[in-house]
PDB file of N, CA and C in Angstrom:
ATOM      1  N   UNK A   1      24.399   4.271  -6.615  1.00  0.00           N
ATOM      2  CA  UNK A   1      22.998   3.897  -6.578  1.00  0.00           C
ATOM      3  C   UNK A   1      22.240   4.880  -5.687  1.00  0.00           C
ATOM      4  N   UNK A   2      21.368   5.088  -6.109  1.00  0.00           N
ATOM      5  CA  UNK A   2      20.216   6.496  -5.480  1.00  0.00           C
ATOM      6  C   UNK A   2      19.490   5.397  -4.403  1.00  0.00           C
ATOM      7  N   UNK A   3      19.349   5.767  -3.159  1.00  0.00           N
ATOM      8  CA  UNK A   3      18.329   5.752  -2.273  1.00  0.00           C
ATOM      9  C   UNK A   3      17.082   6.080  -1.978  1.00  0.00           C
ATOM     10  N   UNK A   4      16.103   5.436  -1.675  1.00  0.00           N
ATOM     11  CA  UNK A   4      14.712   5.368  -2.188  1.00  0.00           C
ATOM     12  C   UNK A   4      14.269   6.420  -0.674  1.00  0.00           C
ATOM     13  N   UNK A   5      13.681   7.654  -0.762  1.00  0.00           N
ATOM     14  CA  UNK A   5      13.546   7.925   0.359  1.00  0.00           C
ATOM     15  C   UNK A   5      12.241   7.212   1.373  1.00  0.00           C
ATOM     16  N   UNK A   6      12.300   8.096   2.439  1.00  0.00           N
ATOM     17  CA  UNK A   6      11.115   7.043   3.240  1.00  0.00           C
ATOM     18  C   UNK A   6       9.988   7.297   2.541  1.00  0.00           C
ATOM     19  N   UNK A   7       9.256   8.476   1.780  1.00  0.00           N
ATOM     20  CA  UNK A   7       7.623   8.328   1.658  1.00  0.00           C
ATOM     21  C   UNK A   7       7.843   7.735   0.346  1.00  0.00           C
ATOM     22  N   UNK A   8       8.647   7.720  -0.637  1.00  0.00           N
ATOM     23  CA  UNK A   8       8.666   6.800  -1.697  1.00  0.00           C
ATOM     24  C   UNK A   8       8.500   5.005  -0.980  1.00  0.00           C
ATOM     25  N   UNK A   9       9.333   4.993  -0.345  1.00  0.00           N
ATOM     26  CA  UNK A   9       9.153   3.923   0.510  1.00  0.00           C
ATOM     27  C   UNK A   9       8.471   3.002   1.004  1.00  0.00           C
ATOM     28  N   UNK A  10       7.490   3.796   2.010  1.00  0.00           N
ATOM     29  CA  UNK A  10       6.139   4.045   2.596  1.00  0.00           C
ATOM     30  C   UNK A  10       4.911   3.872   1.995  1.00  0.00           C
ATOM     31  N   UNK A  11       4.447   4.487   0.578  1.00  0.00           N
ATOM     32  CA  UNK A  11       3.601   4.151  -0.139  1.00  0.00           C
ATOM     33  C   UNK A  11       3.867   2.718  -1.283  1.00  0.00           C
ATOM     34  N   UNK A  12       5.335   2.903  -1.823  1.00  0.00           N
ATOM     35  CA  UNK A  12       5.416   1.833  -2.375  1.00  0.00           C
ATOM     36  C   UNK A  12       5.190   0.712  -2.093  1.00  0.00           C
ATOM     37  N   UNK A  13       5.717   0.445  -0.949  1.00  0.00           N
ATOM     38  CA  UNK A  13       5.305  -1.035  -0.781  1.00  0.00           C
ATOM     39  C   UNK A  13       4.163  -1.083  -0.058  1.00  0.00           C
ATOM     40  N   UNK A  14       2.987  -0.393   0.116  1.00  0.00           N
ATOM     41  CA  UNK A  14       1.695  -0.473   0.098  1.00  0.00           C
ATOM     42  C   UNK A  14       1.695  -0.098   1.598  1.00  0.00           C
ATOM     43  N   UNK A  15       2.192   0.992   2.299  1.00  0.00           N
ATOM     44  CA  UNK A  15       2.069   0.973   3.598  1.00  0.00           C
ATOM     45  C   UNK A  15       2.914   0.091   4.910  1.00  0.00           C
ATOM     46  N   UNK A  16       4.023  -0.310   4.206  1.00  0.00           N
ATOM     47  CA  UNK A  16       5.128  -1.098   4.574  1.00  0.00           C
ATOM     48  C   UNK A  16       4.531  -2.748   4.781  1.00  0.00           C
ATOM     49  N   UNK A  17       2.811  -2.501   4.383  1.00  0.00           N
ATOM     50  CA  UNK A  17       2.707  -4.098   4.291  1.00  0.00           C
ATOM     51  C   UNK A  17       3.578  -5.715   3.673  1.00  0.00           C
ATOM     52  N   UNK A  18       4.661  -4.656   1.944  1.00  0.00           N
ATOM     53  CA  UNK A  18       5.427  -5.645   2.149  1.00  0.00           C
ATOM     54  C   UNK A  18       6.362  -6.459   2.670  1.00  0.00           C
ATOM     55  N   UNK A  19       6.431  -5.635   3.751  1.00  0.00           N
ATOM     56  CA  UNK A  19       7.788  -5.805   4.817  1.00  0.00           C
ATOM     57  C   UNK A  19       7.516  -6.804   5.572  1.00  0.00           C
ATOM     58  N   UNK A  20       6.168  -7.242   5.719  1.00  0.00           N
ATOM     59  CA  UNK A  20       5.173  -8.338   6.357  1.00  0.00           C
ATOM     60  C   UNK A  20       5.856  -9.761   6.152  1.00  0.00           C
ATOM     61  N   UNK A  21       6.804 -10.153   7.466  1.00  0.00           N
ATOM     62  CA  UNK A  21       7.485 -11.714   7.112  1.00  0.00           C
ATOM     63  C   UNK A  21       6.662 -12.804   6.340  1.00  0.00           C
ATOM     64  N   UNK A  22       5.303 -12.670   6.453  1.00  0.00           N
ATOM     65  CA  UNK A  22       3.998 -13.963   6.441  1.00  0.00           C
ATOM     66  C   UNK A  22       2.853 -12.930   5.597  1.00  0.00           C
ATOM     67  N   UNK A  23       2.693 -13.443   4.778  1.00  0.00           N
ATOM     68  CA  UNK A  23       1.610 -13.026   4.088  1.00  0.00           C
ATOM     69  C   UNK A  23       1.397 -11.913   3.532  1.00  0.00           C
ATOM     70  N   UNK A  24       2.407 -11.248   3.046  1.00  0.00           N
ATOM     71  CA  UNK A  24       2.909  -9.934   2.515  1.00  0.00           C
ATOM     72  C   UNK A  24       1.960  -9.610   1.590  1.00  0.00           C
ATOM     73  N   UNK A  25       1.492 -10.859   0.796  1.00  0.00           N
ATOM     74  CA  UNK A  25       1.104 -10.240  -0.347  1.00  0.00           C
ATOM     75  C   UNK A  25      -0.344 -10.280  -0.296  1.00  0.00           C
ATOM     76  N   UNK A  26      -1.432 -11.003   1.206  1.00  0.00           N
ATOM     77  CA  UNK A  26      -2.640 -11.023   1.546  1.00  0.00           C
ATOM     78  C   UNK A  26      -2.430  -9.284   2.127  1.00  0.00           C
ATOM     79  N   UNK A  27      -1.546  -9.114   3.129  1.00  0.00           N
ATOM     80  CA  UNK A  27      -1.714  -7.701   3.720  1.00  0.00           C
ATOM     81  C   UNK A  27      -1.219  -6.561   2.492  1.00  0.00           C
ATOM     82  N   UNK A  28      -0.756  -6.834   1.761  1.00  0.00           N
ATOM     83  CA  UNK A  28      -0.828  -5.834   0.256  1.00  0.00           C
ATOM     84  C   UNK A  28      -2.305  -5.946  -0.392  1.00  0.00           C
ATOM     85  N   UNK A  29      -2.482  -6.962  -0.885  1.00  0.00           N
ATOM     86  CA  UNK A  29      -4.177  -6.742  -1.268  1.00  0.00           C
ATOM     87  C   UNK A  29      -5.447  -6.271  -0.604  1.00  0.00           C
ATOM     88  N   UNK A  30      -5.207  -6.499   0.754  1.00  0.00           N
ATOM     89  CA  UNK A  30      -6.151  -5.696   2.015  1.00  0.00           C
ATOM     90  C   UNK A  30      -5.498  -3.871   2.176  1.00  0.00           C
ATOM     91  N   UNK A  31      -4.334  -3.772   2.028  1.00  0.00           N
ATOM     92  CA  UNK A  31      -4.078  -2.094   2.277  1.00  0.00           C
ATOM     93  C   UNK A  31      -5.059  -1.668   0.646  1.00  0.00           C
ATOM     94  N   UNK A  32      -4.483  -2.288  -0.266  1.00  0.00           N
ATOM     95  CA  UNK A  32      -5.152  -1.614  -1.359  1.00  0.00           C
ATOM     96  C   UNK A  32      -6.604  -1.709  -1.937  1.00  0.00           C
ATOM     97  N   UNK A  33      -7.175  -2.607  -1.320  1.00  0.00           N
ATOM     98  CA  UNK A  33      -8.788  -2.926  -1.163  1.00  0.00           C
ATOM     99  C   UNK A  33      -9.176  -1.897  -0.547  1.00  0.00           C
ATOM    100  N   UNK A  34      -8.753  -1.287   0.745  1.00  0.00           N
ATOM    101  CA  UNK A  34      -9.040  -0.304   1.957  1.00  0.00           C
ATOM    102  C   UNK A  34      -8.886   1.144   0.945  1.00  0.00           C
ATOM    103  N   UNK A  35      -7.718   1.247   0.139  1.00  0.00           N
ATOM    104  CA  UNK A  35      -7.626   2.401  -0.411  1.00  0.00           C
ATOM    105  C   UNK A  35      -8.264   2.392  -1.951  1.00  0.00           C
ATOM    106  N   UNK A  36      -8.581   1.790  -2.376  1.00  0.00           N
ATOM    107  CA  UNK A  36      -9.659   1.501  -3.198  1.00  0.00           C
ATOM    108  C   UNK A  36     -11.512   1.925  -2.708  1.00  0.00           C
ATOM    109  N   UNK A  37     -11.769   1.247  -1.647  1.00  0.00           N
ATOM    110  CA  UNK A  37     -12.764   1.533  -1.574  1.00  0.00           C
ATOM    111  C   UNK A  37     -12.910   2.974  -0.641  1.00  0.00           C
ATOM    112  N   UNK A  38     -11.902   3.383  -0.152  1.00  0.00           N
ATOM    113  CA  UNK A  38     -11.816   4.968   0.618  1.00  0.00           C
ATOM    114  C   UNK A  38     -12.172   5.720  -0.316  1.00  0.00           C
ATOM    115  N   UNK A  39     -11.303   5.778  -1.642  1.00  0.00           N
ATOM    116  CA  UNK A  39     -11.097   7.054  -2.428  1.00  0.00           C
ATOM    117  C   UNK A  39     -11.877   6.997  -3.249  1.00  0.00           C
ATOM    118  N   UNK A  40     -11.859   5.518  -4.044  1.00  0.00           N
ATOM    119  CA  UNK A  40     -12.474   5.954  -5.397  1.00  0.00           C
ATOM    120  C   UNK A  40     -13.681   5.337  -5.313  1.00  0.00           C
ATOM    121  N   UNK A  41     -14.682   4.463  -4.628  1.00  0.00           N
ATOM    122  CA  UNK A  41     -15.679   4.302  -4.309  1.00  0.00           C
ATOM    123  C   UNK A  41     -16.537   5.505  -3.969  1.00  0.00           C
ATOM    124  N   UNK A  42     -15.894   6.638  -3.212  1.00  0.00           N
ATOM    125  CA  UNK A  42     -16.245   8.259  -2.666  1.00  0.00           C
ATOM    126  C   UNK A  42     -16.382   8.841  -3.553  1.00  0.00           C
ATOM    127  N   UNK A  43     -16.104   9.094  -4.599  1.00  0.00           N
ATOM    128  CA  UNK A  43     -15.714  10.032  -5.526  1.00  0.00           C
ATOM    129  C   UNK A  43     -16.589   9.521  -6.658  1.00  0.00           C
ATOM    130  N   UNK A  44     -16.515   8.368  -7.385  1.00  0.00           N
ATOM    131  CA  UNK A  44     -17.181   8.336  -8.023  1.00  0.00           C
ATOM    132  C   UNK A  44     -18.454   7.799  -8.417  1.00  0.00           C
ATOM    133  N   UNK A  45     -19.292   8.509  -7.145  1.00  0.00           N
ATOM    134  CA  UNK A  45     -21.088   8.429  -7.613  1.00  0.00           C
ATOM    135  C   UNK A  45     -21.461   9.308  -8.116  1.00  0.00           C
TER     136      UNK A  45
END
């Protein structure tokens, strides 16, 4: 079995928010709200 390295890692689970004992999946929808409105809110006006 292949090993996932760390920046595969790192981004996958949304900034290691899923690693979050409690509410993993509120602090997954807030990392990607944050990177949602960083990038592509910027970009496309």
């Amino acid at each position: 079995m292949k090993q996932i390295n760390w920046f595969d890692k790192f981004f996958g689970s949304g900034f290691y928010t899923g690693y979050i004992p409690f509410a993993s999946g509120t602090f997954g929808s807030l990392a990607a709200s944050i990177i949602y409105f960083v990038i592509f809110k910027n970009y496309t006006q």
